[in-house]
N, C-alpha and C. Protein backbone atom coordinates (compact mmCIF):
# COMPACT_ATOMS: atom_id res chain seq x y z
N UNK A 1 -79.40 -55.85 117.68
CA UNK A 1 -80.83 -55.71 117.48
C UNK A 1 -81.21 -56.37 116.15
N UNK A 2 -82.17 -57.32 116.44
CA UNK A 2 -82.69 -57.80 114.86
C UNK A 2 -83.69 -56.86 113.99
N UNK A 3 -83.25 -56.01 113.15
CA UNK A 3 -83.92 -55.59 112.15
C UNK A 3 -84.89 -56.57 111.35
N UNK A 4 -84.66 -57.52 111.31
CA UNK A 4 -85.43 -58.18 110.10
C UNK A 4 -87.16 -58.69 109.99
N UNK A 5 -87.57 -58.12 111.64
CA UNK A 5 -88.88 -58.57 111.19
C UNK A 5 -89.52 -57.55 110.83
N UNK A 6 -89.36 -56.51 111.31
CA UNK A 6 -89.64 -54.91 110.23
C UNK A 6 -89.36 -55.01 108.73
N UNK A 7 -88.06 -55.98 108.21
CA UNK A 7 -88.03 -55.96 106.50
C UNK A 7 -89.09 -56.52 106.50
N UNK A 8 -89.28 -57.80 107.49
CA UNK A 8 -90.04 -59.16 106.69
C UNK A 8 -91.33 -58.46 106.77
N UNK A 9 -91.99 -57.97 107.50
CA UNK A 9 -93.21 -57.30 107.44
C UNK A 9 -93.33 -56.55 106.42
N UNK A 10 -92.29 -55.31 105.95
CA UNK A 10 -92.36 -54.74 104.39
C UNK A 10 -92.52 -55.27 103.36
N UNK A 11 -91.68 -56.66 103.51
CA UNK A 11 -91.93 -57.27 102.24
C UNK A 11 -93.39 -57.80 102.17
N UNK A 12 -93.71 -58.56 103.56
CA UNK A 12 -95.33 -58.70 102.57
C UNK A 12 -96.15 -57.79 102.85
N UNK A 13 -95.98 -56.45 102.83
CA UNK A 13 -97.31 -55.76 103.04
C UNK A 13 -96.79 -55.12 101.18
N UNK A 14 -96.13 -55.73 100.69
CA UNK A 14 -95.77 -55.25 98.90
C UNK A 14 -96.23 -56.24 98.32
N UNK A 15 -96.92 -57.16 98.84
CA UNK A 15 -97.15 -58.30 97.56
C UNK A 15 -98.85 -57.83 97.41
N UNK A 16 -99.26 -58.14 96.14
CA UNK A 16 -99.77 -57.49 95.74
C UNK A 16 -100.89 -58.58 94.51
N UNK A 17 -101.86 -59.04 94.84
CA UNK A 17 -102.17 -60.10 93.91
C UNK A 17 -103.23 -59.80 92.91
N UNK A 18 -103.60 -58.17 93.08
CA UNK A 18 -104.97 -57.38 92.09
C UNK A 18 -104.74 -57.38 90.57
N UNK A 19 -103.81 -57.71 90.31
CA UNK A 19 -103.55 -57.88 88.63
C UNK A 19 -103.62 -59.05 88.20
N UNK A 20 -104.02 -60.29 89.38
CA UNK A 20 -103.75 -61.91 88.74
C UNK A 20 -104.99 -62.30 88.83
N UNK A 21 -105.36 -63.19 87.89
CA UNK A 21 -106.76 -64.20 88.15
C UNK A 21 -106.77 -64.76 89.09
N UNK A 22 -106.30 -64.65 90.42
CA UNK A 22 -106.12 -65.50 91.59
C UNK A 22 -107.27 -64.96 92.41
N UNK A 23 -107.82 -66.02 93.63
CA UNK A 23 -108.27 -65.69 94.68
C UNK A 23 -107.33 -64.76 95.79
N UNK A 24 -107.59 -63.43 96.22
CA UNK A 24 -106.52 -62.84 96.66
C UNK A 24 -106.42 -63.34 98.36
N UNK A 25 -104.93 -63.38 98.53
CA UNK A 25 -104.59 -64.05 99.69
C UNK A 25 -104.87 -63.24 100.62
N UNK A 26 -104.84 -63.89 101.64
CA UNK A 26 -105.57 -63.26 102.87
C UNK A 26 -104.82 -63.08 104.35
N UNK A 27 -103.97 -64.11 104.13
CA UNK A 27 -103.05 -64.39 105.82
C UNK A 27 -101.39 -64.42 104.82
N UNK A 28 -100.40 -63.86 105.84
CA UNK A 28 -99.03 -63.86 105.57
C UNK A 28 -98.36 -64.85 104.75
N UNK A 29 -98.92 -66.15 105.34
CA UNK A 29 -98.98 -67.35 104.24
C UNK A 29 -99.15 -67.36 102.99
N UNK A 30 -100.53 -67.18 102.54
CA UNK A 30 -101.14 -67.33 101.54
C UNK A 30 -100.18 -66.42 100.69
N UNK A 31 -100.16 -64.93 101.06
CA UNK A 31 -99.03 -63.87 100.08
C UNK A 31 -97.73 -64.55 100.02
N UNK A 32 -97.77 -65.41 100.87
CA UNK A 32 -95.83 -65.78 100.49
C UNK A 32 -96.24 -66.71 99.24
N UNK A 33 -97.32 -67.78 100.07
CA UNK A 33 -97.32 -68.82 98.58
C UNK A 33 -97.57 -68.02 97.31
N UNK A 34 -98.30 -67.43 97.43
CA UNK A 34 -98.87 -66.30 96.41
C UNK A 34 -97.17 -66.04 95.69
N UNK A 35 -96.67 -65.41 95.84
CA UNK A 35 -95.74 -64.22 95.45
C UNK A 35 -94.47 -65.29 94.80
N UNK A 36 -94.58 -66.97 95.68
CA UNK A 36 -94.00 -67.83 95.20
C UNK A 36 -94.20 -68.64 94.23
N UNK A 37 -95.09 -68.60 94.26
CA UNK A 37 -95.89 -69.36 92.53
C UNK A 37 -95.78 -68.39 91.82
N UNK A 38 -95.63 -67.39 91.76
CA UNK A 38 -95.76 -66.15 91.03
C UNK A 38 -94.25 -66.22 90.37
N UNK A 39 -93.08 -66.27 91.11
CA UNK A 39 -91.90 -66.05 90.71
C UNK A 39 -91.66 -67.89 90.47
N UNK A 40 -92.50 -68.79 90.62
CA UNK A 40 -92.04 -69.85 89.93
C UNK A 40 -92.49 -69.79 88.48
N UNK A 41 -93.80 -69.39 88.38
CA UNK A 41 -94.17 -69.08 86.84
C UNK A 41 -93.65 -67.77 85.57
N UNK A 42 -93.22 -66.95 86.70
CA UNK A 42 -92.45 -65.59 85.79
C UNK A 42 -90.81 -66.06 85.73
N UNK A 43 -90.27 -66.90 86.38
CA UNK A 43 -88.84 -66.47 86.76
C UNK A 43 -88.09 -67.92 86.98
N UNK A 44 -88.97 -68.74 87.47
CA UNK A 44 -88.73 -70.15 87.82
C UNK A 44 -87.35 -70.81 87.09
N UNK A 45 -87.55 -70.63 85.68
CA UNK A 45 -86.36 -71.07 85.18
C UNK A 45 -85.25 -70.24 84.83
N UNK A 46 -85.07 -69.01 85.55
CA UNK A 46 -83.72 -68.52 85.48
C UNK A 46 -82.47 -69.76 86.99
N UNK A 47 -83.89 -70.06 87.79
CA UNK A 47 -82.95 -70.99 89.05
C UNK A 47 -82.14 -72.16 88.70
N UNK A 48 -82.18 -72.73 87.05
CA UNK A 48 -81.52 -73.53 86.42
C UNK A 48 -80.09 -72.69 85.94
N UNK A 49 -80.07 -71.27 85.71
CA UNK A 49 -78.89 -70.70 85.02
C UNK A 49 -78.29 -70.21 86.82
N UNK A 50 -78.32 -69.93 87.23
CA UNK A 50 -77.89 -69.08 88.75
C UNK A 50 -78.52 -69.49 90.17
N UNK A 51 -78.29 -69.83 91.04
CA UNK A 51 -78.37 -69.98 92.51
C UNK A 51 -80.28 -69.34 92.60
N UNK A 52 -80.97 -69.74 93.54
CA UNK A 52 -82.11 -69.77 94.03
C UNK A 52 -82.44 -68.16 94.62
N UNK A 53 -81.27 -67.93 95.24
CA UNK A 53 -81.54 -66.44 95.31
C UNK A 53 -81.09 -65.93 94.35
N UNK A 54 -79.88 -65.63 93.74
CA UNK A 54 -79.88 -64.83 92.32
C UNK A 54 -80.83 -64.69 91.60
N UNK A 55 -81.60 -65.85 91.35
CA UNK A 55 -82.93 -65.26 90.75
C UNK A 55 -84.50 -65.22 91.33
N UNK A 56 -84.42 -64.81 92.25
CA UNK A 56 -85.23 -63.99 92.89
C UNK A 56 -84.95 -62.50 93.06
N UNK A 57 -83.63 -62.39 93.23
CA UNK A 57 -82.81 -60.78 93.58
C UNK A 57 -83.02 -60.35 92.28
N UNK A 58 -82.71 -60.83 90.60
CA UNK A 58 -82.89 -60.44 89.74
C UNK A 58 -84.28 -60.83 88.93
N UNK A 59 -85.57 -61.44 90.28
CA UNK A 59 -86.65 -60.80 89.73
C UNK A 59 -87.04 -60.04 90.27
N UNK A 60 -86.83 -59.64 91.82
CA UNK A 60 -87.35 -58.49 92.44
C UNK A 60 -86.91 -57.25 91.41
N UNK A 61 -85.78 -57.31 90.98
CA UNK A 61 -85.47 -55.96 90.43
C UNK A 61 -85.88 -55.55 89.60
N UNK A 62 -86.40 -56.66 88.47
CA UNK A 62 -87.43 -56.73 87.39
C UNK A 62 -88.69 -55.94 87.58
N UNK A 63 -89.01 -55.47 89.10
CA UNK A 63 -90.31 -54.84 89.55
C UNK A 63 -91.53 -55.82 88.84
N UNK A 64 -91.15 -56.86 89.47
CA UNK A 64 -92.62 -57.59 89.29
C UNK A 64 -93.87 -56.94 89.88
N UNK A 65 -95.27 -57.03 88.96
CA UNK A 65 -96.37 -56.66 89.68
C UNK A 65 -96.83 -56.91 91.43
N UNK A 66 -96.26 -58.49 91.37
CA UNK A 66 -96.40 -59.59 92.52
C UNK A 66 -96.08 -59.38 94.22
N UNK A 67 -94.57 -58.15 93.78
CA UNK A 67 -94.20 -58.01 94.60
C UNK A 67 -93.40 -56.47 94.81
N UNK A 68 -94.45 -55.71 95.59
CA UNK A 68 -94.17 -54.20 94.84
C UNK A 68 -92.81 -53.39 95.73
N UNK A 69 -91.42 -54.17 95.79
CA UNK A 69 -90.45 -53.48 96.77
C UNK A 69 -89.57 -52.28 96.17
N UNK A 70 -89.45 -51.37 96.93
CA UNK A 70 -89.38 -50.21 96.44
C UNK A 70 -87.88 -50.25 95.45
N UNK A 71 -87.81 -49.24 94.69
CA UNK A 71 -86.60 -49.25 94.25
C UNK A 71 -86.26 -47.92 93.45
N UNK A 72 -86.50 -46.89 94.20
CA UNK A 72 -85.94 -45.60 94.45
C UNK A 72 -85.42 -45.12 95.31
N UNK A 73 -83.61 -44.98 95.15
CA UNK A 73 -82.80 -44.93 95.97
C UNK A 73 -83.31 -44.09 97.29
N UNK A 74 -83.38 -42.95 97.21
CA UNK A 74 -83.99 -42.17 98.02
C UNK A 74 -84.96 -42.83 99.18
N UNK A 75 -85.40 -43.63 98.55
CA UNK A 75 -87.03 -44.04 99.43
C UNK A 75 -86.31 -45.28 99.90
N UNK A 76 -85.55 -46.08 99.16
CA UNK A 76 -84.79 -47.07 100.16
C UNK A 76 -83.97 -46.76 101.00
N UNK A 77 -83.03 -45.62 100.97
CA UNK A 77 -82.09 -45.32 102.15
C UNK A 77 -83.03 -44.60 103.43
N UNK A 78 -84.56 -44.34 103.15
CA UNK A 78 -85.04 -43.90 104.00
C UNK A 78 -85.83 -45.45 104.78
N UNK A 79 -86.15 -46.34 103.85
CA UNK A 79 -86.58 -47.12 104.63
C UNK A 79 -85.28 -47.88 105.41
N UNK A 80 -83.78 -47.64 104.93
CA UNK A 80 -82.69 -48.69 105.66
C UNK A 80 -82.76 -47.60 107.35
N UNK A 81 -83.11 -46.77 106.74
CA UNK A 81 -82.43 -45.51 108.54
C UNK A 81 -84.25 -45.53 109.12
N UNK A 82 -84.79 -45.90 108.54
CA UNK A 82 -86.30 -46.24 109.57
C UNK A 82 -86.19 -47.75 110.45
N UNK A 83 -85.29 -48.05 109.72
CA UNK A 83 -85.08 -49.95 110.13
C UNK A 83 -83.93 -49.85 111.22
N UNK A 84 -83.22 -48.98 110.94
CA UNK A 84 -81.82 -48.79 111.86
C UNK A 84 -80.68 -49.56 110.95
N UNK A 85 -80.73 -50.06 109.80
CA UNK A 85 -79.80 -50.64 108.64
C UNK A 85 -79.10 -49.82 108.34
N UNK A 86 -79.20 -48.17 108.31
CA UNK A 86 -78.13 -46.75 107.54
C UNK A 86 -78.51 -46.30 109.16
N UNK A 87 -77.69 -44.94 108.92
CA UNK A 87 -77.76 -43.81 109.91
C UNK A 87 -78.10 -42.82 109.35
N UNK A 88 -78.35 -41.47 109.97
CA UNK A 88 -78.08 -40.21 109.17
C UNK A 88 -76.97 -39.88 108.85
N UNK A 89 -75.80 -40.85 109.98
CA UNK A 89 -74.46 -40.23 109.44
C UNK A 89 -73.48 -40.89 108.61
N UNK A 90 -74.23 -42.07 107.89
CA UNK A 90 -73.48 -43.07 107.14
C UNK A 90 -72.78 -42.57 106.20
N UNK A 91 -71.67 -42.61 105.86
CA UNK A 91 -70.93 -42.77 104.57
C UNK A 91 -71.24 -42.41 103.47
N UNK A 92 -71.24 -41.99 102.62
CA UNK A 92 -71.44 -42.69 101.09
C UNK A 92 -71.47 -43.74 100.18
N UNK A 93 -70.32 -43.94 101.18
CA UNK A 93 -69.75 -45.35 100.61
C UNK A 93 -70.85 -46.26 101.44
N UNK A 94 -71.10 -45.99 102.74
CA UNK A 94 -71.82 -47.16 103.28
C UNK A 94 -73.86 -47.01 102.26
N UNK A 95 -73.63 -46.17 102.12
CA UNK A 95 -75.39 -46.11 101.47
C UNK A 95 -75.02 -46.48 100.21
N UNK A 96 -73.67 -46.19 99.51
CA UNK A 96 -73.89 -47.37 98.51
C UNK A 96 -73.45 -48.63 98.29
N UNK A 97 -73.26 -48.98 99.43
CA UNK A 97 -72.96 -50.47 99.55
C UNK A 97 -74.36 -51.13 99.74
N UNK A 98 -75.37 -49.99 100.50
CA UNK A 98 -76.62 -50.73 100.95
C UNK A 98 -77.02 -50.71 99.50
N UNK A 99 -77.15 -50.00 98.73
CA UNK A 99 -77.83 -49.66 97.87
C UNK A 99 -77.79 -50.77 96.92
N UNK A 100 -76.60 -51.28 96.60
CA UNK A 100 -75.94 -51.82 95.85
C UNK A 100 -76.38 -53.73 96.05
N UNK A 101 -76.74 -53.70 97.40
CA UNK A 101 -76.94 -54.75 97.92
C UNK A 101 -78.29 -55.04 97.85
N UNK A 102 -78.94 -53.98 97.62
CA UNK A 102 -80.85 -53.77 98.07
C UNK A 102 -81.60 -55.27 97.63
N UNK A 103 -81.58 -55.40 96.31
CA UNK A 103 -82.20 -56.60 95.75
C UNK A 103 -81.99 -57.58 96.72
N UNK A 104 -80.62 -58.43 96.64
CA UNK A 104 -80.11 -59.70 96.90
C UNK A 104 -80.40 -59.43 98.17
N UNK A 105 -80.59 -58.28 99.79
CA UNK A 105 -81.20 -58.19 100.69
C UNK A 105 -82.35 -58.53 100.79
N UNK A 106 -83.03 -57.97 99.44
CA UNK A 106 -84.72 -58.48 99.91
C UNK A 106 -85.13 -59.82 99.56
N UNK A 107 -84.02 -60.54 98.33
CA UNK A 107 -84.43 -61.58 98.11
C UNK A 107 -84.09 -62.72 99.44
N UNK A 108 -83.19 -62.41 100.01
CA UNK A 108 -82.29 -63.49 101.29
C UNK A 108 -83.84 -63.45 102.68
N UNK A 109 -84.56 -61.95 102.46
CA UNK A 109 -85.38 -61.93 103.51
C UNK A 109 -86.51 -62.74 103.18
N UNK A 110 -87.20 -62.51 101.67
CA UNK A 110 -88.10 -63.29 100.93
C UNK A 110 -88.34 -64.39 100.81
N UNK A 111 -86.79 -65.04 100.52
CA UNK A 111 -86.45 -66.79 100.62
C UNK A 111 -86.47 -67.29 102.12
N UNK A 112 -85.78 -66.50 103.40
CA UNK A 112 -85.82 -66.47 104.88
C UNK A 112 -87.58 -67.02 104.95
N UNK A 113 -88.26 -66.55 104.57
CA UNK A 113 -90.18 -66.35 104.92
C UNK A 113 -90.56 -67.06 103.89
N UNK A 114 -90.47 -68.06 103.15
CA UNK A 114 -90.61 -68.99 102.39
C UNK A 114 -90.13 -70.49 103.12
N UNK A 115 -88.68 -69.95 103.53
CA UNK A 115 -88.73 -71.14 104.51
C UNK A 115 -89.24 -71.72 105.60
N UNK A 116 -89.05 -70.48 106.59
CA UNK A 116 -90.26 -70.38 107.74
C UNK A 116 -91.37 -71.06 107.60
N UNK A 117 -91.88 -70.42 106.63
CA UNK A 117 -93.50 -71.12 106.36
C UNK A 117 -93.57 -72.28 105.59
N UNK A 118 -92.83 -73.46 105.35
CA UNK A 118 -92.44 -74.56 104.73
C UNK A 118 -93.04 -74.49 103.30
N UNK A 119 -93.10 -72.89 102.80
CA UNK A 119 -93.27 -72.37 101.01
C UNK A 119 -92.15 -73.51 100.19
N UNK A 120 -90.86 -73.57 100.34
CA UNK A 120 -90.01 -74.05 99.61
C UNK A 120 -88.34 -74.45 100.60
C-alpha cells in the first residue's frame, strides 16, 4: 500500500506563508514553490556543505515558519499509525527508528513534490 500521498498531502497542508511579505499561495504548486524559495533563501547554502536532502531534513528540523511539520514525538508516532507507517504493536525499537528517521522522511517526501511539479 502506498502511504505517501497521505504524507504528501500533510506536508502541504503545513506550509504556511502568513509571516512572509509574499502573495499567499493558493494551489499545491504555488506552496511547494513557496516553501522552496523559502528554504533556498533560509537554508540554500547549507546544499554546498551536505547533499540536497540533508539540508532540507536539517531545515525542516530547524522548525521553519514556512513549513509547519510536526515534531513532537507523540504526535508523530500518531500521525505514522494514522498513515499505517507504525502499528499499535510496533516495537520500541521500531518507533524509534521512525522517530529517528522523521526529518530526512519528510524531507525525501518534500523533495519527491518538488520534483513532480518541475519546482527543482
Amino acid at each position: 500500500m502506498n502511504h505517501y500521498p497521505k504524507v504528501e498531502a500533510y506536508i502541504i497542508s503545513t506550509i504556511d506563508a502568513s509571516g512572509y511579505d509574499v502573495k499567499q499561495p493558493e494551489t499545491d504548486k504555488e506552496k511547494l514553490q513557496f516553501v522552496y524559495d523559502t528554504f533556498q533563501t533560509e537554508y540554500g547554502w547549507r546544499t554546498k556543505q551536505v547533499s540536497l536532502l540533508e539540508a532540507i531534513a536539517d531545515w525542516i528540523s530547524g522548525l521553519p515558519s514556512s513549513c509547519n511539520i510536526e515534531f513532537k514525538n507523540h504526535l508523530i508516532i500518531e500521525l505514522a499509525k494514522a498513515w499505517g507507517l507504525l502499528h499499535d504493536k510496533s516495537s520500541e525499537r521500531a518507533i524509534d527508528d521512525f522517530l529517528n528517521r522523521w526529518f530526512k522522511f519528510m524531507a525525501q517526501r518534500l523533495l519527491g513534490l518538488w520534483h513532480r511539479n518541475g519546482i527543482c
